[in-house]
PDB file of N, CA and C in Angstrom:
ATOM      1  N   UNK A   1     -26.250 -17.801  19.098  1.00  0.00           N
ATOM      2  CA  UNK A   1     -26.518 -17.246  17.799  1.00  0.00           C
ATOM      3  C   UNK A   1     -26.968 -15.799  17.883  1.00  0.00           C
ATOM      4  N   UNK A   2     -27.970 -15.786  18.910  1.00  0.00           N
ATOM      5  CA  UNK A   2     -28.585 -14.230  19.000  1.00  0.00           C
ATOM      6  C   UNK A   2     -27.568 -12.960  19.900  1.00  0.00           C
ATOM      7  N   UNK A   3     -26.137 -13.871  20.595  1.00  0.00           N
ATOM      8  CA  UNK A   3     -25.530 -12.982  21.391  1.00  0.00           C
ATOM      9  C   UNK A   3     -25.242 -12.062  20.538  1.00  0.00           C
ATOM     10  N   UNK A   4     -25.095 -10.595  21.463  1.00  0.00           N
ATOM     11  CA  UNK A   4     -24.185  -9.775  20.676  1.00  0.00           C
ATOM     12  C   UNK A   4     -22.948  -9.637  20.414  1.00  0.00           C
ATOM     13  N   UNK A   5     -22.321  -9.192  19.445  1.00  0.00           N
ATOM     14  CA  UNK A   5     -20.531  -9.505  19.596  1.00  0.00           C
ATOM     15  C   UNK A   5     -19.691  -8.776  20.164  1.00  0.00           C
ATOM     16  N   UNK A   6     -18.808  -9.061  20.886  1.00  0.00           N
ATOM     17  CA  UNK A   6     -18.030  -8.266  22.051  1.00  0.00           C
ATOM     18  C   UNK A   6     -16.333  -8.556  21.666  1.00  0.00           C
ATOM     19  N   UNK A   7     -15.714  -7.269  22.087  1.00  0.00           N
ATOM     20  CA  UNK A   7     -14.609  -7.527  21.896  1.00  0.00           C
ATOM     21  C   UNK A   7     -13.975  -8.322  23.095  1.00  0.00           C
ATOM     22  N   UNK A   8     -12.068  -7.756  23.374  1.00  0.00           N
ATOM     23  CA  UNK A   8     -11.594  -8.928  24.096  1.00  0.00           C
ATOM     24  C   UNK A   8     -11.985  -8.483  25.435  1.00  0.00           C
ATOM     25  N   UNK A   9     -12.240  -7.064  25.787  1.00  0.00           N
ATOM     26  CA  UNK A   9     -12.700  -6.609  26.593  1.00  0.00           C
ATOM     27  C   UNK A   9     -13.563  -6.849  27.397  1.00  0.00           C
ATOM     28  N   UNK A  10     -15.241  -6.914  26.539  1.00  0.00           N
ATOM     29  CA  UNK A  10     -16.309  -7.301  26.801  1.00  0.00           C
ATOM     30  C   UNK A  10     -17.257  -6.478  26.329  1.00  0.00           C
ATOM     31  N   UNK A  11     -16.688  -5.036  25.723  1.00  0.00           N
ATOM     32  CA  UNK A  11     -17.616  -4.513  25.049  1.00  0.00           C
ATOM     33  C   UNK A  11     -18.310  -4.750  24.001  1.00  0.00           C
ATOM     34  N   UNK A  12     -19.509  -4.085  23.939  1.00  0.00           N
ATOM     35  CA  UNK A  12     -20.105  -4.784  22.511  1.00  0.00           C
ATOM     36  C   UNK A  12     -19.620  -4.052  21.591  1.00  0.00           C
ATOM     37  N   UNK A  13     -19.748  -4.972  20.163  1.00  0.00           N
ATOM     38  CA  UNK A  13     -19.224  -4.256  18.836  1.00  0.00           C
ATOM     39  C   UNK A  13     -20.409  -4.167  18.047  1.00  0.00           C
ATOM     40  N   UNK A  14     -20.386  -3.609  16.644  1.00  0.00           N
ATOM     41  CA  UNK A  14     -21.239  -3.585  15.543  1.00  0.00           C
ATOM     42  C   UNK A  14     -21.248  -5.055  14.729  1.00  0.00           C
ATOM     43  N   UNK A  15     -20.255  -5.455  14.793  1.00  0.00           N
ATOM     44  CA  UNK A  15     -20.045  -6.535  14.112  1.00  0.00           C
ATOM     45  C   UNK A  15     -19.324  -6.377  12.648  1.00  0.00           C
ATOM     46  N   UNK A  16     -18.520  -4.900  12.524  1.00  0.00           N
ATOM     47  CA  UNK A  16     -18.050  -4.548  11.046  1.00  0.00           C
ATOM     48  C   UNK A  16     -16.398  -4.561  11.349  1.00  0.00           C
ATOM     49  N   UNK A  17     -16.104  -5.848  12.077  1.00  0.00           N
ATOM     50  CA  UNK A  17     -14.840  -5.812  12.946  1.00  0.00           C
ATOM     51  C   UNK A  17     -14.071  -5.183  13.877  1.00  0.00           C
ATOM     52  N   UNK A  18     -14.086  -5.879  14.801  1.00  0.00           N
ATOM     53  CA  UNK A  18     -13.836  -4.979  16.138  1.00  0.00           C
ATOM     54  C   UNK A  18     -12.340  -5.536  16.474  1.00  0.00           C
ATOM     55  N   UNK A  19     -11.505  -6.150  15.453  1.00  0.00           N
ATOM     56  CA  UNK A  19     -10.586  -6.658  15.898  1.00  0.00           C
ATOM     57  C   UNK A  19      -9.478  -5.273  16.162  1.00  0.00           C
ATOM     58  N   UNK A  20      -8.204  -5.543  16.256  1.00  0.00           N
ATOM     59  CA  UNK A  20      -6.781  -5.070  16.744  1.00  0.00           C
ATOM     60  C   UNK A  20      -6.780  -3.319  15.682  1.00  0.00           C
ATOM     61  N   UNK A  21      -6.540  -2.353  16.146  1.00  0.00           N
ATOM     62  CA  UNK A  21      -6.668  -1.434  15.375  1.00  0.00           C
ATOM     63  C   UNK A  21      -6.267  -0.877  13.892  1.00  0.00           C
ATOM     64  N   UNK A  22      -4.940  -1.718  13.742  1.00  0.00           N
ATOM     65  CA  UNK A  22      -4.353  -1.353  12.232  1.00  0.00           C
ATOM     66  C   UNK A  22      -3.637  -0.437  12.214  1.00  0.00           C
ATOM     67  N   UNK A  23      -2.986  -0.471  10.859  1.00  0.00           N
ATOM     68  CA  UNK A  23      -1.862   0.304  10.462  1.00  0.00           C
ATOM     69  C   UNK A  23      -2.035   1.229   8.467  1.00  0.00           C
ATOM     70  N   UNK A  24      -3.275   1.682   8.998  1.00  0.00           N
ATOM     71  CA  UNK A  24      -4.228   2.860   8.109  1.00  0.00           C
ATOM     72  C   UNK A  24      -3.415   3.506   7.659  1.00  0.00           C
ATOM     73  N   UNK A  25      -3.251   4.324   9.132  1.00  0.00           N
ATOM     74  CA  UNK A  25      -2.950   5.609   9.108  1.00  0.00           C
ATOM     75  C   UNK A  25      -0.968   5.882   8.188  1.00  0.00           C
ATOM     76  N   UNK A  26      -0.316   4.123   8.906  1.00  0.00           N
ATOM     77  CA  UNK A  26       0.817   4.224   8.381  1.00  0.00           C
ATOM     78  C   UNK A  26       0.765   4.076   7.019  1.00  0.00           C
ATOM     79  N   UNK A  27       0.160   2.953   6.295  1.00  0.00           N
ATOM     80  CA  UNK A  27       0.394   3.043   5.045  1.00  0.00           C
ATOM     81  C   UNK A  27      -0.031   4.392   4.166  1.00  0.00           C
ATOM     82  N   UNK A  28      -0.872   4.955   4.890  1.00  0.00           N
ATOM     83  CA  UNK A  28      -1.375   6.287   3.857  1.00  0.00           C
ATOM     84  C   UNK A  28      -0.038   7.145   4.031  1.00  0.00           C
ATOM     85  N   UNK A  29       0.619   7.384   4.902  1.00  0.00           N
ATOM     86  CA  UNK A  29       1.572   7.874   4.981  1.00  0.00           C
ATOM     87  C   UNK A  29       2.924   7.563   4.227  1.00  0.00           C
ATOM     88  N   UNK A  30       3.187   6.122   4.935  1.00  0.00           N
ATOM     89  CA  UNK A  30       4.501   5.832   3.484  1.00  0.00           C
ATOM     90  C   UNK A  30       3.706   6.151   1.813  1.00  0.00           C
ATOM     91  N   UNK A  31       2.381   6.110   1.755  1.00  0.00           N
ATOM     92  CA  UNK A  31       2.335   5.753   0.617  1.00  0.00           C
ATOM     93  C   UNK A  31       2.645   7.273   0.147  1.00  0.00           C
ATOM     94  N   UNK A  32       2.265   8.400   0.805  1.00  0.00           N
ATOM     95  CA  UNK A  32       2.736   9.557   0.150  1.00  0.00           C
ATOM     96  C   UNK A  32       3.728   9.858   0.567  1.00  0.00           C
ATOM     97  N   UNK A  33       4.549   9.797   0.821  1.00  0.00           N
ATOM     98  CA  UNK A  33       5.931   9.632   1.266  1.00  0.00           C
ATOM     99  C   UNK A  33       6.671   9.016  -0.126  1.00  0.00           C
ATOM    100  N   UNK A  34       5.923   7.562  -0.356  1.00  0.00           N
ATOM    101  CA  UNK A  34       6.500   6.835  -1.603  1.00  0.00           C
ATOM    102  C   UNK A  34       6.421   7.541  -2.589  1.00  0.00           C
ATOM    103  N   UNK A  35       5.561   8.067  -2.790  1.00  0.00           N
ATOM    104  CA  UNK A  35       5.137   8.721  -4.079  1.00  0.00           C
ATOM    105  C   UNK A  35       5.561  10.477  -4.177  1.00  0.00           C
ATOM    106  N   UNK A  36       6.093  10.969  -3.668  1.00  0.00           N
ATOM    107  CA  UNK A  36       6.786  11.940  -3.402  1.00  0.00           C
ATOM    108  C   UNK A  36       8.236  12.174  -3.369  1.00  0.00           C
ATOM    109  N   UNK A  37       8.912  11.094  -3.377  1.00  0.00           N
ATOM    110  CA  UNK A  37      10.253  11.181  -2.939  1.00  0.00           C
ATOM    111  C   UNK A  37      10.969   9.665  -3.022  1.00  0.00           C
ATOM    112  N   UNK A  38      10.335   8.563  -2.657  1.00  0.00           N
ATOM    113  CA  UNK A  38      10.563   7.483  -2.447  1.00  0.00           C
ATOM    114  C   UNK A  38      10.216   6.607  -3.114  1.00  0.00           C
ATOM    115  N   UNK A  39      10.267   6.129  -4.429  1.00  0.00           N
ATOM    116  CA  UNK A  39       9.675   5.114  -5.199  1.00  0.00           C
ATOM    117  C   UNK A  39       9.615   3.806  -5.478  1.00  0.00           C
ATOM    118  N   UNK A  40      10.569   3.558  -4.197  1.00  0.00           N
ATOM    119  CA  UNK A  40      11.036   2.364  -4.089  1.00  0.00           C
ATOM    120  C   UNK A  40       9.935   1.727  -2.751  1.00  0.00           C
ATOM    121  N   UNK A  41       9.591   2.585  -2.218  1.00  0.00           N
ATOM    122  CA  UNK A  41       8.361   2.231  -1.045  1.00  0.00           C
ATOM    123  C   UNK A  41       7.223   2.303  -1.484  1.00  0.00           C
ATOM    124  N   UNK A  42       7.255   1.985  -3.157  1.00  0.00           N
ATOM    125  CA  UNK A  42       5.707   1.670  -3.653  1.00  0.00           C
ATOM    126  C   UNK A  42       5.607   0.295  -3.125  1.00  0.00           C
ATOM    127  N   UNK A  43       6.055  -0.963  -3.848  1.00  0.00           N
ATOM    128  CA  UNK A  43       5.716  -2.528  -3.500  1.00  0.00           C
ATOM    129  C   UNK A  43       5.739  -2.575  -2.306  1.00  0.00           C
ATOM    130  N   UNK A  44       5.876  -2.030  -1.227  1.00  0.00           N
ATOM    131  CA  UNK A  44       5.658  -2.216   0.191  1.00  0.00           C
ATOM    132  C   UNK A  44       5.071  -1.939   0.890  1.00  0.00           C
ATOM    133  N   UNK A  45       4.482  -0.662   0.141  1.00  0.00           N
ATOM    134  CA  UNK A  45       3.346  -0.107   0.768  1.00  0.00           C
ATOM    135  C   UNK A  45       2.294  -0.710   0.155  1.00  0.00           C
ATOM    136  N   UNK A  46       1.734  -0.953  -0.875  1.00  0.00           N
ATOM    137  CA  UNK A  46       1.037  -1.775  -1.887  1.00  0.00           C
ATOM    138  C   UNK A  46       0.612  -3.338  -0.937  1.00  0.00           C
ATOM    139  N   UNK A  47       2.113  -3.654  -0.645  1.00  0.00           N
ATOM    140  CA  UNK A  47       1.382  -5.181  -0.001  1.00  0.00           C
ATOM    141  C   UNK A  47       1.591  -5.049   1.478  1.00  0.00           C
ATOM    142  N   UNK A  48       1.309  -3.543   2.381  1.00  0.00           N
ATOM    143  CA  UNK A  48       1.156  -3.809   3.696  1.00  0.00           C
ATOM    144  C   UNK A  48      -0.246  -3.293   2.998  1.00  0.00           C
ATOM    145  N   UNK A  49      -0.905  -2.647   2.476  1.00  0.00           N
ATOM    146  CA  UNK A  49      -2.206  -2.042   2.256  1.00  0.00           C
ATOM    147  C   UNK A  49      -2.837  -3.072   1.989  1.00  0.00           C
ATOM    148  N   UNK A  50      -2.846  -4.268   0.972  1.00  0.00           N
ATOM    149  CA  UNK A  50      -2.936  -5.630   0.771  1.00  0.00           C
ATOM    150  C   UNK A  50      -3.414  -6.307   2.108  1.00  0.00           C
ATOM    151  N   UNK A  51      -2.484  -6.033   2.669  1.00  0.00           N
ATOM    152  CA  UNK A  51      -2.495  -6.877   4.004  1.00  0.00           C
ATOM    153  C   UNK A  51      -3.423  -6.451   4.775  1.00  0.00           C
ATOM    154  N   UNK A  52      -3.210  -5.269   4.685  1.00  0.00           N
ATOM    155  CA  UNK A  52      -4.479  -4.437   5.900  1.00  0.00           C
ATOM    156  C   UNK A  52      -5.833  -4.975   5.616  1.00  0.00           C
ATOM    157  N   UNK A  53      -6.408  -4.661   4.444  1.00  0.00           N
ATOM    158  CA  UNK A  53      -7.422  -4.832   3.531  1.00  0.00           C
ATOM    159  C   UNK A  53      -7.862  -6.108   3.823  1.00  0.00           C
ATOM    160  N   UNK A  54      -7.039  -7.294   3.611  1.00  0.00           N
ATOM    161  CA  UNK A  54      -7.105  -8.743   4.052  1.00  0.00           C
ATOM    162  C   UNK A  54      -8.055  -9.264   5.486  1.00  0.00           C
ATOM    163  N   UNK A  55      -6.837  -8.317   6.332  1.00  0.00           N
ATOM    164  CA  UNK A  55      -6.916  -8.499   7.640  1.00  0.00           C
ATOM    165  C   UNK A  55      -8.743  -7.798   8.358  1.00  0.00           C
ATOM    166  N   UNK A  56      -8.996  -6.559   7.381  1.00  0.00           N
ATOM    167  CA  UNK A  56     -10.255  -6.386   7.545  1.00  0.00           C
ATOM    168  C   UNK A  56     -11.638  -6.747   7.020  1.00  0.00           C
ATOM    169  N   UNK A  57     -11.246  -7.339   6.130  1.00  0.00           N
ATOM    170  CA  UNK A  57     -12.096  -7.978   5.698  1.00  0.00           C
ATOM    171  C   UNK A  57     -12.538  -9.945   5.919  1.00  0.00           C
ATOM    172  N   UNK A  58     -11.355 -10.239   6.567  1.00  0.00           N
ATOM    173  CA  UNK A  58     -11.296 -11.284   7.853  1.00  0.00           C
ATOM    174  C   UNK A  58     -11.571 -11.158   9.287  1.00  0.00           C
ATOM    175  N   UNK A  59     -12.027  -9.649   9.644  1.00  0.00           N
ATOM    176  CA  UNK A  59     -12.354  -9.501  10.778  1.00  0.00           C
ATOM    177  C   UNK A  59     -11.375  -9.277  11.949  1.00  0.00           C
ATOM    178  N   UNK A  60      -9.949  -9.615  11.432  1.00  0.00           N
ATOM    179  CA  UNK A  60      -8.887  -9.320  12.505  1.00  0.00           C
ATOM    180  C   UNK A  60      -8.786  -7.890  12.753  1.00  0.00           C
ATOM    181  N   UNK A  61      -8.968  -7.152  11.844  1.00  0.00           N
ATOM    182  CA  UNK A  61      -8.397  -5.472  12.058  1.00  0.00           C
ATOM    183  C   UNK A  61     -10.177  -4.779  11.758  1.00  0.00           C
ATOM    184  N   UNK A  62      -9.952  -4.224  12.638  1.00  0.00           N
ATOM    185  CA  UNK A  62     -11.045  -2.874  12.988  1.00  0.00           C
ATOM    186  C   UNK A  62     -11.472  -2.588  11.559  1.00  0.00           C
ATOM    187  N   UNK A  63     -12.870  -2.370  10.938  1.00  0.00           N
ATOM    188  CA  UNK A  63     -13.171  -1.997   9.604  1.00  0.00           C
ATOM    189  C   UNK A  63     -12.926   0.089   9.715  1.00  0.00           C
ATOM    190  N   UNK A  64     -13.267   0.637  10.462  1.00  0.00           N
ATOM    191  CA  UNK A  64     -12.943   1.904  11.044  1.00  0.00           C
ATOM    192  C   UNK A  64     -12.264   2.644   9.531  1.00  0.00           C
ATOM    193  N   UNK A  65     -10.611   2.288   9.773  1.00  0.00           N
ATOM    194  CA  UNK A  65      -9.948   2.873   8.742  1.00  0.00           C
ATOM    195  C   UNK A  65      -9.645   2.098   6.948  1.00  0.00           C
ATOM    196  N   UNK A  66     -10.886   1.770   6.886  1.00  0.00           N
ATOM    197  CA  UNK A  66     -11.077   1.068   5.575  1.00  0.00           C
ATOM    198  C   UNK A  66     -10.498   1.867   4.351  1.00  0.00           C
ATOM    199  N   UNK A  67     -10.981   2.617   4.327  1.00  0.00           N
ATOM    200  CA  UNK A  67     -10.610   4.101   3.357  1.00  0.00           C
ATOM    201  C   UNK A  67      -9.250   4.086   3.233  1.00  0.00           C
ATOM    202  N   UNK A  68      -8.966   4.548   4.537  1.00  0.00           N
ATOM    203  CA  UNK A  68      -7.562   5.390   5.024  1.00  0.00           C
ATOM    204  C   UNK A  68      -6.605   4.073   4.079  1.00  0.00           C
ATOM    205  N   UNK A  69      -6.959   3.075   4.426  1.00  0.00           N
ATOM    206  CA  UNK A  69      -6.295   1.747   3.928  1.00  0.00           C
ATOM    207  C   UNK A  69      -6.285   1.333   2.262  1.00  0.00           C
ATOM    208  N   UNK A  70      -7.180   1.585   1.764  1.00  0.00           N
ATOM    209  CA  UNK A  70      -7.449   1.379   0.124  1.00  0.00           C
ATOM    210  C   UNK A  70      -6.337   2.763  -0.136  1.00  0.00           C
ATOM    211  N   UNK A  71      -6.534   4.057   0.316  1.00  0.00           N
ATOM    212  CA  UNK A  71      -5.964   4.654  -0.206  1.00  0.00           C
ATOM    213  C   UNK A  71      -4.555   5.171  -0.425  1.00  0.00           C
ATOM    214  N   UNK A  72      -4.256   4.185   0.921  1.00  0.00           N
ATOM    215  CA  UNK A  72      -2.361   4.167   0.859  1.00  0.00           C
ATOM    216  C   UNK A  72      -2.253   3.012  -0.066  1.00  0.00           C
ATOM    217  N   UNK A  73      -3.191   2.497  -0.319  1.00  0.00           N
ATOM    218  CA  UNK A  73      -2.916   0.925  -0.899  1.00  0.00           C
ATOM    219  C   UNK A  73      -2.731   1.743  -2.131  1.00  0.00           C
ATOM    220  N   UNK A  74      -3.381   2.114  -2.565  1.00  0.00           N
ATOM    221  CA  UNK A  74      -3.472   2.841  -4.531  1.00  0.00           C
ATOM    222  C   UNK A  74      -2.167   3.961  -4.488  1.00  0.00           C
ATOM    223  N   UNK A  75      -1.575   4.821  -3.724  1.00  0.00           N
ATOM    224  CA  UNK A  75      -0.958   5.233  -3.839  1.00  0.00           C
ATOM    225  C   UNK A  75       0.452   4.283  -4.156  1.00  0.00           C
ATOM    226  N   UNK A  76       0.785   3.007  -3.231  1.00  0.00           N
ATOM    227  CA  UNK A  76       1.286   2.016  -3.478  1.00  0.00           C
ATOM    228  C   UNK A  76       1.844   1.618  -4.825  1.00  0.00           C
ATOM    229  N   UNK A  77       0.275   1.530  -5.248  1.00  0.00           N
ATOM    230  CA  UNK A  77       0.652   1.180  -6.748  1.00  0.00           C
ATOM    231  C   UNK A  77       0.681   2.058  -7.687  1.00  0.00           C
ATOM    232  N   UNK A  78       0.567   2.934  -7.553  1.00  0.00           N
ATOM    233  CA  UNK A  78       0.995   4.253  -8.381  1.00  0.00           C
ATOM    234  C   UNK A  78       2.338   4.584  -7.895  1.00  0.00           C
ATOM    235  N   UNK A  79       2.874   4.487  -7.170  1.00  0.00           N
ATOM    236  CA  UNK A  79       4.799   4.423  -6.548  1.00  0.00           C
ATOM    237  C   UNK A  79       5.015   3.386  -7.621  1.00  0.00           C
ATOM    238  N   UNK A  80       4.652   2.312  -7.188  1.00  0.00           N
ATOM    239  CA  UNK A  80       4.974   0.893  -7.946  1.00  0.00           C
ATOM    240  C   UNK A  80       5.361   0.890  -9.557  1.00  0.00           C
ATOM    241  N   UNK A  81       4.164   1.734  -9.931  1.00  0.00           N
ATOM    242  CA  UNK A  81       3.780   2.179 -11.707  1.00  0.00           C
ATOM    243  C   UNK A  81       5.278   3.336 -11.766  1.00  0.00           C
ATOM    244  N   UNK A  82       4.976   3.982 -11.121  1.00  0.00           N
ATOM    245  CA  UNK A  82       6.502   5.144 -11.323  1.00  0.00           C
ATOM    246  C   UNK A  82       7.781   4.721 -11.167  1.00  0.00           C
ATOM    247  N   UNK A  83       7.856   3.470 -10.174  1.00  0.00           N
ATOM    248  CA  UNK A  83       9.164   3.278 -10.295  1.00  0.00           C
ATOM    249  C   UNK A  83       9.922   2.111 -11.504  1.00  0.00           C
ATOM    250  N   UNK A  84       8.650   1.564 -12.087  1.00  0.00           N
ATOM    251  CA  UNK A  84       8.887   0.526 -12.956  1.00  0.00           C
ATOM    252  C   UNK A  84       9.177   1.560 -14.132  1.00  0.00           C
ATOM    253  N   UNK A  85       8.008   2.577 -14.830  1.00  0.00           N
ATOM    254  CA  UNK A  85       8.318   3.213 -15.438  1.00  0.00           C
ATOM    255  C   UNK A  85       9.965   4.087 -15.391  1.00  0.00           C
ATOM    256  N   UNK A  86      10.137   4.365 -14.671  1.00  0.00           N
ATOM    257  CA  UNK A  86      11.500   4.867 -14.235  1.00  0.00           C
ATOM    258  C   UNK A  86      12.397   3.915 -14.305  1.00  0.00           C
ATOM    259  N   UNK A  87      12.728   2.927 -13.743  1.00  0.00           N
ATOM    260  CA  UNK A  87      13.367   2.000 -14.340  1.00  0.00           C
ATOM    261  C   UNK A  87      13.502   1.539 -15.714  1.00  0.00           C
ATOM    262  N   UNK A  88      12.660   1.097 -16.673  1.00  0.00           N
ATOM    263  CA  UNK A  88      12.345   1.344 -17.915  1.00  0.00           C
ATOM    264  C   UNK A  88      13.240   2.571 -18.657  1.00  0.00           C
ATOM    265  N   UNK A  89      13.066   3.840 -17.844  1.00  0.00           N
ATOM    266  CA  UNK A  89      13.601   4.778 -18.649  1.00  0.00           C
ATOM    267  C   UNK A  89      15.189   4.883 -18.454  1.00  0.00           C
ATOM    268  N   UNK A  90      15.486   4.544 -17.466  1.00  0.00           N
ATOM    269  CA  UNK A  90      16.954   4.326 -17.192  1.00  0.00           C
ATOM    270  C   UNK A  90      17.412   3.080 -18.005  1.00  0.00           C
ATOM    271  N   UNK A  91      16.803   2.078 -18.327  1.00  0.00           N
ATOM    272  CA  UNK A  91      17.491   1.029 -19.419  1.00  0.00           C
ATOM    273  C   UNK A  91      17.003   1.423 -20.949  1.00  0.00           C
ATOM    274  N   UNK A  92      15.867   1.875 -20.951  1.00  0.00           N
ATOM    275  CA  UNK A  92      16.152   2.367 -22.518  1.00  0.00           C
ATOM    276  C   UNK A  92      16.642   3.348 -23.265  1.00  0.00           C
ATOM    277  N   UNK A  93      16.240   4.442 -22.041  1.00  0.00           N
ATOM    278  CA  UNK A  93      17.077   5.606 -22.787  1.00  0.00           C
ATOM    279  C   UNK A  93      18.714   5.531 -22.138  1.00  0.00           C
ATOM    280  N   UNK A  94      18.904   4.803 -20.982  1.00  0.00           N
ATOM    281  CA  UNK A  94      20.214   4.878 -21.196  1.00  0.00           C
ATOM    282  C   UNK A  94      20.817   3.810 -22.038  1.00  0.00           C
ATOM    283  N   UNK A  95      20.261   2.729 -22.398  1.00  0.00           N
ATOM    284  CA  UNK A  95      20.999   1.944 -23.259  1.00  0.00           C
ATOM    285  C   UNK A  95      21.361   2.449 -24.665  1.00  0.00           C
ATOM    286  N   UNK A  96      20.335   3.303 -25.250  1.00  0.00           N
ATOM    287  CA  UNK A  96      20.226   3.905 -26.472  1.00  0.00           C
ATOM    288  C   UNK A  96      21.272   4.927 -26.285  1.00  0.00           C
ATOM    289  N   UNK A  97      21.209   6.000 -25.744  1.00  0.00           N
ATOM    290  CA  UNK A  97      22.880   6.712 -25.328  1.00  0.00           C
ATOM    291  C   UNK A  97      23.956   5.905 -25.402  1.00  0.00           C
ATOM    292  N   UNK A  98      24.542   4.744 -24.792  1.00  0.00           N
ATOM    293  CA  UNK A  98      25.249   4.111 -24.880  1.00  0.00           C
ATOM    294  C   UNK A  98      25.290   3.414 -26.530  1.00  0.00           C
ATOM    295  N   UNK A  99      24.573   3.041 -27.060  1.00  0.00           N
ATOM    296  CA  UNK A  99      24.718   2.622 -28.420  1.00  0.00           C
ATOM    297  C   UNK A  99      24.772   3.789 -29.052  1.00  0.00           C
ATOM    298  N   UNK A 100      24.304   4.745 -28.936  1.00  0.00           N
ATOM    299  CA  UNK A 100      24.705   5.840 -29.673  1.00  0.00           C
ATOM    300  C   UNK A 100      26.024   6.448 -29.722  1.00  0.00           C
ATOM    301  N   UNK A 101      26.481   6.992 -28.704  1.00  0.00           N
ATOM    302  CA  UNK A 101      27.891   7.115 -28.198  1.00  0.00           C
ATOM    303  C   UNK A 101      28.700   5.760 -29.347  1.00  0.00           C
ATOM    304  N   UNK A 102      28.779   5.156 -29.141  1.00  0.00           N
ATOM    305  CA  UNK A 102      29.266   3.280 -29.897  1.00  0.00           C
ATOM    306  C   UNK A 102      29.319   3.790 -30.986  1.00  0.00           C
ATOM    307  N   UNK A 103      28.156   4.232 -31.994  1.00  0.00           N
ATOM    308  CA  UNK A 103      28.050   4.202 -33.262  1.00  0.00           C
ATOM    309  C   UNK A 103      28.522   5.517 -33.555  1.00  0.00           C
ATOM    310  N   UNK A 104      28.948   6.145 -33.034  1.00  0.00           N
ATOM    311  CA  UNK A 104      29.281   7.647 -33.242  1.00  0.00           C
ATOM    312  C   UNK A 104      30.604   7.558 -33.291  1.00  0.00           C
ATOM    313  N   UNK A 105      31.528   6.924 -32.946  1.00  0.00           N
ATOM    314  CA  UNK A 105      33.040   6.909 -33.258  1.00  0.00           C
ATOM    315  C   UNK A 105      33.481   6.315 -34.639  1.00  0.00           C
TER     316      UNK A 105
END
C-alpha cells in the first residue's frame, strides 16, 4: 500500500500516470492541419484526442501532455463543426440554385 509507484523500468513515478507516452503532440498537429486545410480530419482527430484523454485518465498514457491533448481534441471539433456546416452549405445553397435554375425556365 505504502510502496512507491514505479514504472516498467523500475523507476519511480508521481503517480499522475507514468504509463506509454502518447500521441499529444500528433493530434495537436492533425488537428491544425484539420482545421486549416483539411476538414475532413476533424472526426478523427476529435476521437484520437477522445482516446488520448481516456487513456490518461486510466493511467495507460503519461498525464505529461494533457493540454497538448484537450487541445487537438477541441480543434477536432471545431474541424468537425466546419465541415458539417460546410456540408450543410453545399446541400442548401446548392439545392436552392438548382430549384432556382428549375423555376426559371
Amino acid at each position: 500500500m505504502g510502496e512507491p509507484m514505479t514504472d516498467a523500468t523500475g523507476a519511480g513515478t508521481t503517480g499522475t500516470g507514468g504509463g506509454a507516452k502518447g500521441n499529444a503532440t500528433l493530434i495537436l498537429v492533425l488537428g491544425i492541419v484539420g482545421l486549416l486545410c483539411c476538414n475532413l480530419l476533424g472526426p478523427v482527430v476529435w476521437y484520437m484526442g477522445k482516446q488520448e484523454l481516456q487513456g490518461i485518465a486510466e493511467g495507460r498514457i503519461a498525464a505529461v501532455n494533457e493540454g497538448t491533448a484537450k487541445a487537438g481534441m477541441i480543434l477536432g471539433m471545431i474541424g468537425t463543426a466546419l465541415l458539417v456546416f460546410g456540408i450543410l452549405w453545399i446541400f442548401l445553397f446548392g439545392g436552392m440554385a438548382i430549384l432556382g435554375a428549375a423555376f426559371e425556365q
